[in-house]
Structures are given as C-alpha cells and as structure tokens.
C-alpha atoms as a PDB file:
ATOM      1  CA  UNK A   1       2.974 -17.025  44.421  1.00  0.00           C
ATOM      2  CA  UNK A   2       1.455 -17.838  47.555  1.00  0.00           C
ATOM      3  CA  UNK A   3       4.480 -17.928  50.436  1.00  0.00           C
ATOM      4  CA  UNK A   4       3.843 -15.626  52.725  1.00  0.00           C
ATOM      5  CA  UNK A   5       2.939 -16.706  56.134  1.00  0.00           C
ATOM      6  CA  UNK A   6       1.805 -15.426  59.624  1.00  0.00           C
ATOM      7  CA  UNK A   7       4.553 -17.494  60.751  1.00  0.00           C
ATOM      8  CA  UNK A   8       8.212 -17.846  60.309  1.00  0.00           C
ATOM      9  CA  UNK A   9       7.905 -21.829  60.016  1.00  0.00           C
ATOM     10  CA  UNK A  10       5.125 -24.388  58.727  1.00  0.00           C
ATOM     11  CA  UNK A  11       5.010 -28.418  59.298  1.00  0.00           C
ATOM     12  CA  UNK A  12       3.595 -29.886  56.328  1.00  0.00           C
ATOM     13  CA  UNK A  13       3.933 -33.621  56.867  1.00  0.00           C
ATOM     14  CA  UNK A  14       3.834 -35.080  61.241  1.00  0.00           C
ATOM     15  CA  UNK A  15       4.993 -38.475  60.440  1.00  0.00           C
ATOM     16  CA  UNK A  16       9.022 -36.858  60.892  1.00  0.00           C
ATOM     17  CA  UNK A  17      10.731 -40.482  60.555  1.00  0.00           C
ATOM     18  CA  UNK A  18       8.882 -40.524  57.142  1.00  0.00           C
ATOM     19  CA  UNK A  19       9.380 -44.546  57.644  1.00  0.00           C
ATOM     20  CA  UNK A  20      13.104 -43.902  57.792  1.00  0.00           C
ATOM     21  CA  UNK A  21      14.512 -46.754  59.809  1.00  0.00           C
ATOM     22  CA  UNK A  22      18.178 -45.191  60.448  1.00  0.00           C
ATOM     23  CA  UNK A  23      18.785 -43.419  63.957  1.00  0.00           C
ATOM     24  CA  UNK A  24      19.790 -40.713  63.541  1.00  0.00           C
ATOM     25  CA  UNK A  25      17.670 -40.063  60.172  1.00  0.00           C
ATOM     26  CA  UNK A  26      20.708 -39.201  57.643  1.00  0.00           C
ATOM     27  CA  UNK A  27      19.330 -35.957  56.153  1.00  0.00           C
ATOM     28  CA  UNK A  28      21.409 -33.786  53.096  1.00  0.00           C
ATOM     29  CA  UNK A  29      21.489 -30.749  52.908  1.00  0.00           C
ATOM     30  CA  UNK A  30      23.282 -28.154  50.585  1.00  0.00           C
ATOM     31  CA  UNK A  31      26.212 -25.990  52.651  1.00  0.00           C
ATOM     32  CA  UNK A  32      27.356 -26.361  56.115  1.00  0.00           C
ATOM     33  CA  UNK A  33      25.437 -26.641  60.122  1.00  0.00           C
ATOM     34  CA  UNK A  34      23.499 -23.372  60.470  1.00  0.00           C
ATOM     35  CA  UNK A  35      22.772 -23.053  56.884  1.00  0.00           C
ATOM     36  CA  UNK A  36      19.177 -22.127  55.902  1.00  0.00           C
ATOM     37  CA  UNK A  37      18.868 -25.784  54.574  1.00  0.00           C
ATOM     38  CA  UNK A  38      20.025 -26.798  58.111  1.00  0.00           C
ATOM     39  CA  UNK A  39      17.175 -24.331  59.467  1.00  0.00           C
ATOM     40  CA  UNK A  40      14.531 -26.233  57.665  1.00  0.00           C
ATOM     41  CA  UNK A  41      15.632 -29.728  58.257  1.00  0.00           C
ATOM     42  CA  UNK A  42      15.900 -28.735  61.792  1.00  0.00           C
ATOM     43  CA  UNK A  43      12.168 -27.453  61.933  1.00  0.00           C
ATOM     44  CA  UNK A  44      10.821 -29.941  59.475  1.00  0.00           C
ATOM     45  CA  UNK A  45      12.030 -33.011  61.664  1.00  0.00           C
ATOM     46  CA  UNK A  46      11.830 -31.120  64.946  1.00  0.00           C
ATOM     47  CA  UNK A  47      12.744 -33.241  68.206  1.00  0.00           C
ATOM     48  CA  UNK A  48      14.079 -35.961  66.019  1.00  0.00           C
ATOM     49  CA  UNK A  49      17.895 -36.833  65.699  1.00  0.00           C
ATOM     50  CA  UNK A  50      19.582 -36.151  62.801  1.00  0.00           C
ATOM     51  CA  UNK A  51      22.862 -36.615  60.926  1.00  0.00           C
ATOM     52  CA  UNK A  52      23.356 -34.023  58.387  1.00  0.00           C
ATOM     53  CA  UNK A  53      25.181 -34.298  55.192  1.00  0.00           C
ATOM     54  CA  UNK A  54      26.305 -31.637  54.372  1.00  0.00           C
ATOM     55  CA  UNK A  55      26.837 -30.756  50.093  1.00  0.00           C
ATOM     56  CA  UNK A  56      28.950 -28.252  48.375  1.00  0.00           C
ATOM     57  CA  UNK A  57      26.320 -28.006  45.586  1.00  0.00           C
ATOM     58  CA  UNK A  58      22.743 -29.226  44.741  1.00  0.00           C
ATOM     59  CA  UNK A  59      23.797 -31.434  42.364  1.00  0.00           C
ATOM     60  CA  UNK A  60      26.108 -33.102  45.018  1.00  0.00           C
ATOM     61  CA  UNK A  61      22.655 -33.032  47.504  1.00  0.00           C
ATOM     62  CA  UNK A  62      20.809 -34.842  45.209  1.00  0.00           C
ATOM     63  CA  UNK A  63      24.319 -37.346  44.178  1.00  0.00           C
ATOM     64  CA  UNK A  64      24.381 -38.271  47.343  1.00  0.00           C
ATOM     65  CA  UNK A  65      21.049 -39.090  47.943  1.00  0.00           C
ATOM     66  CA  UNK A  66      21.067 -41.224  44.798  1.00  0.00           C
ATOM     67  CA  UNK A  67      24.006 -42.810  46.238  1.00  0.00           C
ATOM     68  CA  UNK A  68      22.570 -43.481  49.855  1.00  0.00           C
ATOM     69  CA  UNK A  69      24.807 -41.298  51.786  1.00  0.00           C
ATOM     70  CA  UNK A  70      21.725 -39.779  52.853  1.00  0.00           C
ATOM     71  CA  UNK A  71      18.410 -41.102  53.246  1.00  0.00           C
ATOM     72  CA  UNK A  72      16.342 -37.744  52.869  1.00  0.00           C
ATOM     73  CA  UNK A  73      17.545 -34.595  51.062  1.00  0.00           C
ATOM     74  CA  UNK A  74      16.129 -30.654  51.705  1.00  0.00           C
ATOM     75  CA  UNK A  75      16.314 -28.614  48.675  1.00  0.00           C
ATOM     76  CA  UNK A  76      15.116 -25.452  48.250  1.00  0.00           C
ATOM     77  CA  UNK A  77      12.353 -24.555  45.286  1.00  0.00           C
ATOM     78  CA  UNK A  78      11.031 -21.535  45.261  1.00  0.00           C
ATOM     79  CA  UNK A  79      11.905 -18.135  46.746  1.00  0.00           C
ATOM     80  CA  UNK A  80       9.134 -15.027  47.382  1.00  0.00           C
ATOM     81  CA  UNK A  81      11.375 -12.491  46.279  1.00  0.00           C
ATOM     82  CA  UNK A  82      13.498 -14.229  43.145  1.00  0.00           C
ATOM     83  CA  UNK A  83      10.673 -17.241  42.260  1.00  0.00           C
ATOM     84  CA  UNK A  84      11.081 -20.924  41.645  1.00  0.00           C
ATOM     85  CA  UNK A  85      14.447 -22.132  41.447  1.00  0.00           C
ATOM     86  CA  UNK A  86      13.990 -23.690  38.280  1.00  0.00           C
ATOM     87  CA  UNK A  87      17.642 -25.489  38.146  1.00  0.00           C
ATOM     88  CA  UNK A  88      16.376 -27.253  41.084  1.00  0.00           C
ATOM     89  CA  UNK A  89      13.372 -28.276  39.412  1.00  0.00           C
ATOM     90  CA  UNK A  90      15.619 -29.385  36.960  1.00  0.00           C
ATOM     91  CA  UNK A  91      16.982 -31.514  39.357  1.00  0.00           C
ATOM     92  CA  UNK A  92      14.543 -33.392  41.157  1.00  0.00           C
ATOM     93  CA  UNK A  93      13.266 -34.243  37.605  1.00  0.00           C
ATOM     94  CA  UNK A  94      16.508 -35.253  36.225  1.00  0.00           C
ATOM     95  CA  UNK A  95      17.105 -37.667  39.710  1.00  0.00           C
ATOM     96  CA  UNK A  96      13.427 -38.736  39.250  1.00  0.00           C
ATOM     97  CA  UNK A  97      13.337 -38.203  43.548  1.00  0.00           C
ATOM     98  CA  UNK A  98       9.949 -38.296  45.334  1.00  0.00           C
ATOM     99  CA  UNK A  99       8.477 -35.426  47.195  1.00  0.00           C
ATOM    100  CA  UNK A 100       7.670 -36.640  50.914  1.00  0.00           C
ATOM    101  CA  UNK A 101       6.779 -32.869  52.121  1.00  0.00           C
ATOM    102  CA  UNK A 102       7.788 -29.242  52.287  1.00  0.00           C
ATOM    103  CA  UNK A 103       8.909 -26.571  54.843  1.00  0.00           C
ATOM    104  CA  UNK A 104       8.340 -22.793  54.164  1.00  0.00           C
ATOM    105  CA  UNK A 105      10.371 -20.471  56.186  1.00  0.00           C
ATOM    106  CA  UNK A 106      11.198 -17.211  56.747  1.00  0.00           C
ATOM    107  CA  UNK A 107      14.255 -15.580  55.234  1.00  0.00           C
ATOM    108  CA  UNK A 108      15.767 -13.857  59.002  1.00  0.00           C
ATOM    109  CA  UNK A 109      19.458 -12.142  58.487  1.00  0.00           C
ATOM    110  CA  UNK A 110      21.618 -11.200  61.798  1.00  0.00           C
ATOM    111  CA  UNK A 111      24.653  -9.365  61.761  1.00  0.00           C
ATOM    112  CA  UNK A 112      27.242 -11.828  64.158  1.00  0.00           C
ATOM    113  CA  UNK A 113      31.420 -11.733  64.899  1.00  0.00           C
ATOM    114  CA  UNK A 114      33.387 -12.561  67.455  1.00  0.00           C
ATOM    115  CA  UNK A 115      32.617 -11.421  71.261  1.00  0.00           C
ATOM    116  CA  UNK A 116      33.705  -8.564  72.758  1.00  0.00           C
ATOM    117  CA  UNK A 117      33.397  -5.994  69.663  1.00  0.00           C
ATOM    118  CA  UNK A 118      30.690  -3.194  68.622  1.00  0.00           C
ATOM    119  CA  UNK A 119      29.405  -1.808  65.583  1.00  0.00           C
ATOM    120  CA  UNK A 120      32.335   0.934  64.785  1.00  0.00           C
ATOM    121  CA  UNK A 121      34.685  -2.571  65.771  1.00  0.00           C
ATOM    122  CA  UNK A 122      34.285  -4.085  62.409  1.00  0.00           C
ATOM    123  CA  UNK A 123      35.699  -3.699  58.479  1.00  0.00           C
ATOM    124  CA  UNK A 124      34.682  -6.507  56.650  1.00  0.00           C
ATOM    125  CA  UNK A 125      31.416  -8.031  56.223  1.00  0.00           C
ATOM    126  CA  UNK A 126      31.057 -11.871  54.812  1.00  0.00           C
ATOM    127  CA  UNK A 127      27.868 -13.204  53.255  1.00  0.00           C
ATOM    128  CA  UNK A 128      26.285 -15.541  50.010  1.00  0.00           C
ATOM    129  CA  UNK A 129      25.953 -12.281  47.533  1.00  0.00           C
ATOM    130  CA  UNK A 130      21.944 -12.774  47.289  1.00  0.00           C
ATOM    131  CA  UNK A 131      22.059 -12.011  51.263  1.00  0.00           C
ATOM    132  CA  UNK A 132      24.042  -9.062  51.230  1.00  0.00           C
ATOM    133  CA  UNK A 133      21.855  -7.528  48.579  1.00  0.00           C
ATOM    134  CA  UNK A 134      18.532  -8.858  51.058  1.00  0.00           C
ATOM    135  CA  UNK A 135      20.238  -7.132  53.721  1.00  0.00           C
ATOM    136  CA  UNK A 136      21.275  -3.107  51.463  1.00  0.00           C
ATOM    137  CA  UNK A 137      19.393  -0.427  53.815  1.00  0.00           C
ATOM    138  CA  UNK A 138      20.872  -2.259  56.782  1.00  0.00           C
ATOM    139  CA  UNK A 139      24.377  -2.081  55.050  1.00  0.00           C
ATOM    140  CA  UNK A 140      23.981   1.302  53.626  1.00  0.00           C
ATOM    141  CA  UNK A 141      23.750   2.271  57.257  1.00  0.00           C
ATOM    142  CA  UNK A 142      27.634   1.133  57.758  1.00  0.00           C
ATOM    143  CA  UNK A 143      29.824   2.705  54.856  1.00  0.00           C
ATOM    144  CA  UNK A 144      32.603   2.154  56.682  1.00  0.00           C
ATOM    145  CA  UNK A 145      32.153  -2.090  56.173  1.00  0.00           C
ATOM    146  CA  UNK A 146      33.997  -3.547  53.009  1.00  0.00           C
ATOM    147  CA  UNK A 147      31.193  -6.258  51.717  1.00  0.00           C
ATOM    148  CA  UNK A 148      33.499  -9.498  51.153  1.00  0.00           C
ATOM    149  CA  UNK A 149      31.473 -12.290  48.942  1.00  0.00           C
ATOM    150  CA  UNK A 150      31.437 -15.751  50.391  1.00  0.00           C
ATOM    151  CA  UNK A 151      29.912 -19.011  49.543  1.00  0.00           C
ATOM    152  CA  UNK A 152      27.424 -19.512  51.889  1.00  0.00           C
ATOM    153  CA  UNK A 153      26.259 -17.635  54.806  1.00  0.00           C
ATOM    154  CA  UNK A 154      26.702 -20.312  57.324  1.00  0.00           C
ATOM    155  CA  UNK A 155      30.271 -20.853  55.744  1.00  0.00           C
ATOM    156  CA  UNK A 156      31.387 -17.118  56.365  1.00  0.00           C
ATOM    157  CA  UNK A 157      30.179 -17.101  60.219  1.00  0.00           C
ATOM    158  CA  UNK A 158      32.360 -20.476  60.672  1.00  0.00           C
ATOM    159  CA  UNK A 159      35.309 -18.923  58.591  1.00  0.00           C
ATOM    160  CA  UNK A 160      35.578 -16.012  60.931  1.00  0.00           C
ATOM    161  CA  UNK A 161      35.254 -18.521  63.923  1.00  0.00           C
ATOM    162  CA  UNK A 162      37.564 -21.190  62.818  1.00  0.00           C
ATOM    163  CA  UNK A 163      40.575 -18.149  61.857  1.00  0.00           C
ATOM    164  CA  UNK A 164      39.351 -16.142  64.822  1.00  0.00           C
ATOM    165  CA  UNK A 165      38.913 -12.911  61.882  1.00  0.00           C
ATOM    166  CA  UNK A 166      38.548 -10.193  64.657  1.00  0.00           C
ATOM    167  CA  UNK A 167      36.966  -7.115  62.573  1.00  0.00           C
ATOM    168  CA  UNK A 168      34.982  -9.295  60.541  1.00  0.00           C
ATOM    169  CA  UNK A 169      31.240 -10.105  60.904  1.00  0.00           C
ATOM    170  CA  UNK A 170      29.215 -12.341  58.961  1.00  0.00           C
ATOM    171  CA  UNK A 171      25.489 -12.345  57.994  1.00  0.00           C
ATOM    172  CA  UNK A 172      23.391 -15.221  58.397  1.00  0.00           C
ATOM    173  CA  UNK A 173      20.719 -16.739  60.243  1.00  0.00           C
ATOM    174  CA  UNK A 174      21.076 -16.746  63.716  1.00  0.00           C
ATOM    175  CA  UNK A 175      21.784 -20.415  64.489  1.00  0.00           C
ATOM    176  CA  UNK A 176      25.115 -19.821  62.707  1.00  0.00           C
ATOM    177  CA  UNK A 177      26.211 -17.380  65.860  1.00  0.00           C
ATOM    178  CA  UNK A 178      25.000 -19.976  68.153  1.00  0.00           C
ATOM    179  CA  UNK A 179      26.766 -22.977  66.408  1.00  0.00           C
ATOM    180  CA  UNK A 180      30.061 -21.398  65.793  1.00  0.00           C
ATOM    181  CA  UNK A 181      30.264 -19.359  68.742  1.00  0.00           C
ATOM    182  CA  UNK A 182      29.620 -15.865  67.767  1.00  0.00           C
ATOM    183  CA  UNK A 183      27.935 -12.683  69.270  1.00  0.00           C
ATOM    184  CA  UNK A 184      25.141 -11.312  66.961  1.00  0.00           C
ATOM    185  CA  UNK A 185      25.151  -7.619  67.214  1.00  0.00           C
ATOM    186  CA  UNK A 186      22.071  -6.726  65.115  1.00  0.00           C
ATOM    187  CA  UNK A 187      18.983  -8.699  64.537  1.00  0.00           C
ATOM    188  CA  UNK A 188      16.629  -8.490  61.612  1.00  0.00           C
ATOM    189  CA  UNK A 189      18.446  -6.715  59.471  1.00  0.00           C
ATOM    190  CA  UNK A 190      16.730  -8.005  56.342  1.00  0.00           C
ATOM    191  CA  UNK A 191      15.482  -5.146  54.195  1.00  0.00           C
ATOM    192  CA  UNK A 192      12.516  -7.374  53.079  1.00  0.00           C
ATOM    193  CA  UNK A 193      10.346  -9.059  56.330  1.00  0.00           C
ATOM    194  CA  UNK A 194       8.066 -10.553  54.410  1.00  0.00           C
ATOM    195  CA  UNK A 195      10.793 -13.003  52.221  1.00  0.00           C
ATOM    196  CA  UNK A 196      10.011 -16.908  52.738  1.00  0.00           C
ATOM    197  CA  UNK A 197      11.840 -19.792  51.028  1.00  0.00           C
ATOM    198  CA  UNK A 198      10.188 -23.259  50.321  1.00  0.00           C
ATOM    199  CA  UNK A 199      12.308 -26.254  50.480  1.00  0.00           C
ATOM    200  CA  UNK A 200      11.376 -29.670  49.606  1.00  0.00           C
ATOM    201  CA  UNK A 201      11.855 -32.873  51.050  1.00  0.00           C
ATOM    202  CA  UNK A 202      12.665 -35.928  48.541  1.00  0.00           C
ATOM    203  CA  UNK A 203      13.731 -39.221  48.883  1.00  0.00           C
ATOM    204  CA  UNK A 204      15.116 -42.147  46.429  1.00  0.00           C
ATOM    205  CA  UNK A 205      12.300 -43.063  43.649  1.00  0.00           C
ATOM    206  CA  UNK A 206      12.779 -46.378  45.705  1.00  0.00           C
ATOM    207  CA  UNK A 207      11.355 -44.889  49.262  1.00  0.00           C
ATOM    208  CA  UNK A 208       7.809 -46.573  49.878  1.00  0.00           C
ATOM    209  CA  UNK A 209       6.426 -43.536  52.185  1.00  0.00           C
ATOM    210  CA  UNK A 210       3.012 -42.999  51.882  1.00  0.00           C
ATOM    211  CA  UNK A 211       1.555 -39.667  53.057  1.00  0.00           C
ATOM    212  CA  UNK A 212      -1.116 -39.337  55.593  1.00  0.00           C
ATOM    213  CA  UNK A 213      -3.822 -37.728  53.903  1.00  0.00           C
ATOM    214  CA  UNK A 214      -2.291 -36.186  50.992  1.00  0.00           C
ATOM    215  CA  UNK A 215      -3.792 -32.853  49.709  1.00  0.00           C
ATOM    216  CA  UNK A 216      -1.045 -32.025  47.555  1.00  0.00           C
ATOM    217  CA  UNK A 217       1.175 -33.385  44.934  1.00  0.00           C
ATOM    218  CA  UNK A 218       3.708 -32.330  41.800  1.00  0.00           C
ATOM    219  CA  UNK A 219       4.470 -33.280  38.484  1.00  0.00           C
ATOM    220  CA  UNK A 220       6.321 -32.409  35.008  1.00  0.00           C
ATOM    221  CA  UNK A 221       4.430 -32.649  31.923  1.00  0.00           C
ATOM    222  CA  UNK A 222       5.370 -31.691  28.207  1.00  0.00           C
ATOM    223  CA  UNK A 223       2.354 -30.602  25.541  1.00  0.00           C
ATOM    224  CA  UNK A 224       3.132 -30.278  21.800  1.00  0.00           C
ATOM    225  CA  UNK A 225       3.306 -26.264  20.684  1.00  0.00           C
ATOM    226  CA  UNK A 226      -0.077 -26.074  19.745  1.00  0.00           C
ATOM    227  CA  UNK A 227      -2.493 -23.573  20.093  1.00  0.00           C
ATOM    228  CA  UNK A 228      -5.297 -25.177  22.882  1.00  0.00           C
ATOM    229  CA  UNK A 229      -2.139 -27.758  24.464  1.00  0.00           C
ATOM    230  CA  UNK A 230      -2.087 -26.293  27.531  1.00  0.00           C
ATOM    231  CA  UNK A 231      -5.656 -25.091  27.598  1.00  0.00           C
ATOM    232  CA  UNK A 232      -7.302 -28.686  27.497  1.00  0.00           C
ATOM    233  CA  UNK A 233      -4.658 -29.758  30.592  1.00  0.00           C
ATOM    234  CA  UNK A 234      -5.875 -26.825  32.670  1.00  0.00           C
ATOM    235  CA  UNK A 235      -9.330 -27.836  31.721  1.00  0.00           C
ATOM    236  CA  UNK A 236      -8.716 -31.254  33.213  1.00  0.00           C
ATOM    237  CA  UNK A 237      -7.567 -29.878  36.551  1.00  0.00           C
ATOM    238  CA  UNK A 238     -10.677 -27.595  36.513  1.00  0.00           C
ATOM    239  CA  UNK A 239     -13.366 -30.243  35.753  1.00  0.00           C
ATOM    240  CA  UNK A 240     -12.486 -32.578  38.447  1.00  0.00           C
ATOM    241  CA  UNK A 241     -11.706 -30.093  40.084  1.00  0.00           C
ATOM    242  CA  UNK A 242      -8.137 -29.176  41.138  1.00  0.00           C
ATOM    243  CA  UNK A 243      -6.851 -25.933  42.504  1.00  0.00           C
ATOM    244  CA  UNK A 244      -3.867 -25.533  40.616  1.00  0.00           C
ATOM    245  CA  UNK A 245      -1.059 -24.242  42.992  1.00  0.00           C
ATOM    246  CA  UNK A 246       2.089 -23.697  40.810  1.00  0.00           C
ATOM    247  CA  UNK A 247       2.398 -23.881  37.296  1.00  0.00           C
ATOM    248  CA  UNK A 248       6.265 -23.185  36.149  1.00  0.00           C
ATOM    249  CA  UNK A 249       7.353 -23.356  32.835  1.00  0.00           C
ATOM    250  CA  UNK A 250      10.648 -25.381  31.960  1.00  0.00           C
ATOM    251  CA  UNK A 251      13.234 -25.441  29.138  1.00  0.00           C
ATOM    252  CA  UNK A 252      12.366 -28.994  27.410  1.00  0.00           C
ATOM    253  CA  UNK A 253      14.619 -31.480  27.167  1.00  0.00           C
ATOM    254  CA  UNK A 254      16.683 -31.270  24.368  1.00  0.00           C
ATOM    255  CA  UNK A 255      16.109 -34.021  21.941  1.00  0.00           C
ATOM    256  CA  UNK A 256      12.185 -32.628  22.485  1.00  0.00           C
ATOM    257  CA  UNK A 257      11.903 -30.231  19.892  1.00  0.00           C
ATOM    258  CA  UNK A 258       8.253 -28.826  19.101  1.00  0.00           C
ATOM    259  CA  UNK A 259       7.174 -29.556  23.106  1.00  0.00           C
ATOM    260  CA  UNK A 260       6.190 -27.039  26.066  1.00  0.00           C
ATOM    261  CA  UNK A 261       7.711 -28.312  29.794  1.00  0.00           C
ATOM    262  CA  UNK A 262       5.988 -27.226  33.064  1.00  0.00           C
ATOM    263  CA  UNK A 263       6.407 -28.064  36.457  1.00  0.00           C
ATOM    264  CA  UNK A 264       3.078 -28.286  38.029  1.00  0.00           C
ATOM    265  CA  UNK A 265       1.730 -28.309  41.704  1.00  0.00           C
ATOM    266  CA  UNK A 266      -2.091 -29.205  42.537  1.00  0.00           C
ATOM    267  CA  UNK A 267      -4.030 -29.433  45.574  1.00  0.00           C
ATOM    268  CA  UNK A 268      -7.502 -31.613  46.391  1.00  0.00           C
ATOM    269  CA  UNK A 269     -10.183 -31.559  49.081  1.00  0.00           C
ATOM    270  CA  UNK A 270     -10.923 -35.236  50.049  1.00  0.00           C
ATOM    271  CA  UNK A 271      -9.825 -38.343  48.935  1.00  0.00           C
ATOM    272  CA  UNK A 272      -6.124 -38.609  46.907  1.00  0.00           C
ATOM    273  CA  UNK A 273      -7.914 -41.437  44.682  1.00  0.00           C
ATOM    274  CA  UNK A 274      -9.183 -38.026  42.956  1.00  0.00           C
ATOM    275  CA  UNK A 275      -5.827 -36.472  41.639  1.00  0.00           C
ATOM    276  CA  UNK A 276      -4.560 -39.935  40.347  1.00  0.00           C
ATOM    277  CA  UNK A 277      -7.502 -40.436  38.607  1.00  0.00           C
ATOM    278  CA  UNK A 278      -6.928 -36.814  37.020  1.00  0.00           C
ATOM    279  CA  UNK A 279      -3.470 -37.259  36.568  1.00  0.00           C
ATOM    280  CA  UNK A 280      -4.508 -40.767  34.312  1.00  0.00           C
ATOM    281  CA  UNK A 281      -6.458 -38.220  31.959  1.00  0.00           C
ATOM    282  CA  UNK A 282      -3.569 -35.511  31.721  1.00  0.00           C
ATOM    283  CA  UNK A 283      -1.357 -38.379  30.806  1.00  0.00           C
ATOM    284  CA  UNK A 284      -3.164 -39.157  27.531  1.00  0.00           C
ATOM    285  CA  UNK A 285      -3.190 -35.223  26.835  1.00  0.00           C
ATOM    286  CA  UNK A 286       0.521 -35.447  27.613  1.00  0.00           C
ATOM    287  CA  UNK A 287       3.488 -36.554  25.434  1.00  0.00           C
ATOM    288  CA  UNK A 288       5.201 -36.721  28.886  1.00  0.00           C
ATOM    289  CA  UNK A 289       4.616 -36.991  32.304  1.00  0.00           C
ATOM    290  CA  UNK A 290       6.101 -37.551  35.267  1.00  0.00           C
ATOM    291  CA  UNK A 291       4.655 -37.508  38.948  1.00  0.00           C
ATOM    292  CA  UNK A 292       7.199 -36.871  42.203  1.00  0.00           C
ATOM    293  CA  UNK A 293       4.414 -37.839  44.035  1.00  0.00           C
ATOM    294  CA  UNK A 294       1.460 -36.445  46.623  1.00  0.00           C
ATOM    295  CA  UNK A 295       2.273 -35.764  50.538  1.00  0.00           C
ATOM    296  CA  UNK A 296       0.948 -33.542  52.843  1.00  0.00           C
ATOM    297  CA  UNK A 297      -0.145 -29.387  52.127  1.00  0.00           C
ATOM    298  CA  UNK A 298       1.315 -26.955  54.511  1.00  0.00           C
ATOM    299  CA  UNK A 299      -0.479 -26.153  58.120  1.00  0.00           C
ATOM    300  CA  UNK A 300       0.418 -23.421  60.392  1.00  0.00           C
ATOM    301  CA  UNK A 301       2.849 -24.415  63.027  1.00  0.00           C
END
C-alpha cells in the first residue's frame, strides 16, 4: 500500500471546477463541517467556493449524488493503517459513479473544548471509536478522562459547542476547534504520524469531465475460479505495460457463483489511448468489467 507521503496533503487533478457549472460547486460529503471528508474537499478544491452536503452515511453520500443534491461527492477508500474500505468500493460500483480524482491526507488528531479550561479541567472525552483507539498512548496519559463514543469526530466537537458541555473535550482534526469555536489544548496527539487516508472524488456516470493527462484509472472485473484467471489479466497489464497500483479483492455479486471480484487501480506513462486499449483486451478475459474511469495520479502539493 503505497500512502505515505512527505506531505500532509496531495492535489491530484488542477482543473478544481472539474467542468462543474454551479457556483458554489455543491460538493457531499459524509458527516458534518470540519469532518475529515470536509478536510479533503477543502484541500482538493482549494480557493474555490463550495456548498457542502453534508450525509449521515455513505450510502446517503452517494444517494444524494445520484439524486443531484450534490454535484461531486468525497468518499473515502482506503486507509494506511486499516486498508481499503471495501464497502465503499462496494459503493461506487453499485452507483456505477465516475472517478474525477483523489486527495490523500494525513490522519492529524487534536485534543479541543471549550475556552478557558486545562488538562486536569476535563472528564469526558468524545470521538468516532476508530479515533480514540488512533489516539491510546495520548489517552493512556489521562486516566482520569471517561472515553464517551460518538458518531463522528467533527459531530462531538460541535455537540460540546452547541450544549456548551464544560468538562468535555472532543478529538478531531483541528478545523473542528476553529469552526465550532473551541480551544485545542493538545496537538498531534495521534499515536501513529505516519496514518494517511485516500478519498475519492466521483461524479454522476452522466458527468462528461475529461482529465488532463490522465495517468491513472480504476476498474472492477470478475474472472471465473480457475486456476491461470487471474494470472493471464495480470499478464495483460504487464505486456503493455501497466504498473498495477491496487489490486483488492471483492465479495462477487451474488447471483455470480463460480467468479473472483477485484477492484483494480493502474497507472501509465504517456498517452491514456494505452490503458483503453488494454482495458479492451482484459474485457474479453473478463466475464465482467466495469471502468470508473481515468483522471489524474497524485503530485506533491
């Protein structure tokens, strides 16, 4: 899994509007302002204006993209520490959505709650479950905190704002102290600094955008279970050649008994003409195939 970066962010696509003619550019993203999917939009389309739309779940995100309340979704893939989000993956084949380029960026946990209070102050700390257990040593530092479960991260910093919870801190990123008004009183507290999340950016099968260059695209594919199925696919992708990138496997759907399902990444030097001309040969090695499209690979920020 190659994620980690020199730096926190990385543009992968510098046409931001992506042909969107809305202003501002309706983007979705899963939980509220200040959540990590509000991080990447944020540096993704940076210096643009944006609406966000904010989702309870990813299956709402990608509902109402489907359904034009947005008109560009973020959605996070893959994870350094945990790995590909396969329900996600799940997703963006299900909604048959189009890739139009990626963010990675890097997992960064503050400790935040209401001005005016220290360390020794608090008794409850709110956070999503996965970062409380990203953030343990720092924790195991303060017995005396209660660890209360929330939702989201960005949700539990706005709680405590919005019910003025003096005692309680939140962990999150550090936007969320910013946004809903609180004082952070420990940065970096993330046991893990080298923890980066990749989130996707998809629009309606419908969207017409074009990348600028792509080096870089995605697709599903199914093989029958037999011995050399995968083998001859991989040998496609080396003869052309093509540096494959990802390679995920996926539970099948269901009425496709006797069939392997894989999410697959690639990446080309030169011309794009050369993966669709690949991807024409996997297809008759294929008993299914679907493409989400090629945009732009990642460059350092």
């Amino acid at each position: 899994m190659s994620l980690k970066l020199s730096n926190s962010v990385r543009y992968i696509d510098t046409t931001r509007g992506l042909g969107m003619q809305s202003n501002p550019l309706r983007v979705g993203i899963q939980g509220v302002k200040a959540s990590f999917h509000d991080v990447a939009a944020q540096a993704y389309f940076h210096g643009q204006t944006l609406n966000m739309v904010e989702s309870s779940s990813f299956r709402h995100l990608c509902e109402a993209l489907r359904g034009g309340h947005s008109d560009l979704c973020m959605m996070a893939v893959e994870n350094s520490t945990v790995g590909a989000l396969i329900p996600n993956l799940l997703l963006l084949d299900e909604f048959q959505f189009k890739i139009c380029g990626e963010i990675t960026i890097r997992v960064e946990m503050s400790l935040m709650a209401l001005a005016g209070q220290a360390l020794a102050d608090l008794k409850f700390v709110h956070s999503h479950p996965v970062a409380l257990l990203q953030c343990d040593k720092f924790l195991a530092g303060l017995p005396h905190l209660k660890i209360l479960e929330d939702v989201d991260t960005a949700e539990a910093a706005k709680s405590i704002q919005a019910h003025r919870l003096m005692g309680h801190a939140a962990i999150a990123h550090q936007m969320s102290a910013s946004v809903y008004g609180l004082e952070v009183l420990a940065k970096g507290i993330e046991t893990n600094k080298e923890n980066f999340t990749r989130f996707l950016v998809l629009a309606r099968p419908s969207h017409d955008f074009v990348a600028q260059s792509p080096n870089r695209a995605a697709f599903r594919f199914e093989t029958v279970k037999t011995l050399g199925g995968l083998t001859a696919i991989l040998q496609c992708l080396d003869t052309h050649p093509m540096e494959l990138i990802r390679l995920q496997g996926l539970p099948p759907a269901a009425a496709s008994s006797g069939v392997s399902a894989f999410h697959a990444e690639v990446g080309w030097d030169g011309h794009h003409q050369r993966f669709y001309d690949t991807l024409e040969q996997i297809k008759t090695l294929s008993v299914h195939l679907r493409c989400f499209g090629a945009y732009r690979a990642a460059a350092l920020a």
